[in-house]
Each structure stands twice: as C-alpha cells, then as structure tokens.
Protein backbone atom coordinates (compact mmCIF):
# COMPACT_ATOMS: atom_id res chain seq x y z
CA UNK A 1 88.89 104.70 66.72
CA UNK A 2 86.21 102.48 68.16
CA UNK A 3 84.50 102.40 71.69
CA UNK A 4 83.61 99.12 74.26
CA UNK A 5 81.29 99.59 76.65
CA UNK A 6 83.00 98.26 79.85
CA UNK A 7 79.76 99.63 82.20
CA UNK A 8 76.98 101.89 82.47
CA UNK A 9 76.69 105.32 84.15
CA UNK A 10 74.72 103.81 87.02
CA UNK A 11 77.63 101.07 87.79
CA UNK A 12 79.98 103.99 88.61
CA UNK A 13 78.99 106.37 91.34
CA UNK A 14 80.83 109.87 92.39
CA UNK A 15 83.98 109.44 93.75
CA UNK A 16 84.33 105.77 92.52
CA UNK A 17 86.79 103.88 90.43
CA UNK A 18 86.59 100.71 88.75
CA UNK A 19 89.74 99.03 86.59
CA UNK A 20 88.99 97.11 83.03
CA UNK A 21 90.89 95.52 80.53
CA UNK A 22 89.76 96.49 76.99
CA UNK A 23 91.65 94.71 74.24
CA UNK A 24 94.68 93.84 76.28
CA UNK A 25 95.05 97.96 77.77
CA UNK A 26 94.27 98.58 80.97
CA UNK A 27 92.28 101.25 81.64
CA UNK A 28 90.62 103.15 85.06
CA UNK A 29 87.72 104.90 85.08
CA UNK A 30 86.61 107.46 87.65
CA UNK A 31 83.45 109.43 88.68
CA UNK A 32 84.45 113.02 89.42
CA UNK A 33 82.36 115.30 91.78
CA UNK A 34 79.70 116.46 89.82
CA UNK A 35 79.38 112.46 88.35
CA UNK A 36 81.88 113.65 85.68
CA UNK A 37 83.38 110.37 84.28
CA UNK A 38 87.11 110.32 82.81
CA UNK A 39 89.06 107.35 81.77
CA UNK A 40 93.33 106.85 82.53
CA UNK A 41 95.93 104.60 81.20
CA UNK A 42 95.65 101.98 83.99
CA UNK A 43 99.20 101.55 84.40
CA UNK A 44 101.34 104.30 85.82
CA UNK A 45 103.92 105.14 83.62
CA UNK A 46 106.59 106.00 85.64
CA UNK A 47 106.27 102.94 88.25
CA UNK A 48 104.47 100.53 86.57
CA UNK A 49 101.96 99.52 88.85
CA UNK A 50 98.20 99.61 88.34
CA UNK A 51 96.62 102.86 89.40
CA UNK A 52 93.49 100.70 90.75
CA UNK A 53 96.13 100.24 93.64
CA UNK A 54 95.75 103.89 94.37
CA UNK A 55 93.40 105.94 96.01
CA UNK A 56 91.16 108.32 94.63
CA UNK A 57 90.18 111.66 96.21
CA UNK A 58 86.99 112.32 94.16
CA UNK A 59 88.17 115.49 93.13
CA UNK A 60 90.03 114.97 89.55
C-alpha cells in the first residue's frame, strides 16, 4: 500500500472536513475533537451520494 499526501495538518482544523479524489476513490477526511484526523470512503455505500454533502458534528 502506498500513501498521497492530499494536505497538511494545518489545512484541516477541528471539526472540519475536506473531500479529495486520490487515484479515482473518493475519500473525506475529518478533524476530530482533540485534532484527531480519520479518513472515510467518500461515497456512502448504501445511498450513493458523497458524504462531503453531509454534515459533520466534530465528534467522530
């Protein structure tokens, strides 16, 4: 497995999300409380529709 950078730590502040497309998968990244940074699938697999569209609570 290999990593892309898609953005620094400082791009993405707590309780932010930003959407990228790495090698044709989408992908959503968000800063948890605490600046804890996780990455999702950035499609929602049971409705098909980009999470970016949702909101996020800053909690998970």
């Amino acid at each position: 497995m290999s990593f892309t950078k898609v953005c620094t730590v400082d791009d993405l502040w707590e309780g932010e999300m930003e959407s990228f497309t790495v090698n044709g998968h989408d992908l959503l990244l968000v800063c948890a409380e605490g600046g804890v940074i996780k990455a999702f699938q950035g499609i929602c697999p049971h409705q098909d529709i980009p999470l970016s569209e949702g909101r996020f609570d800053g909690q998970k």
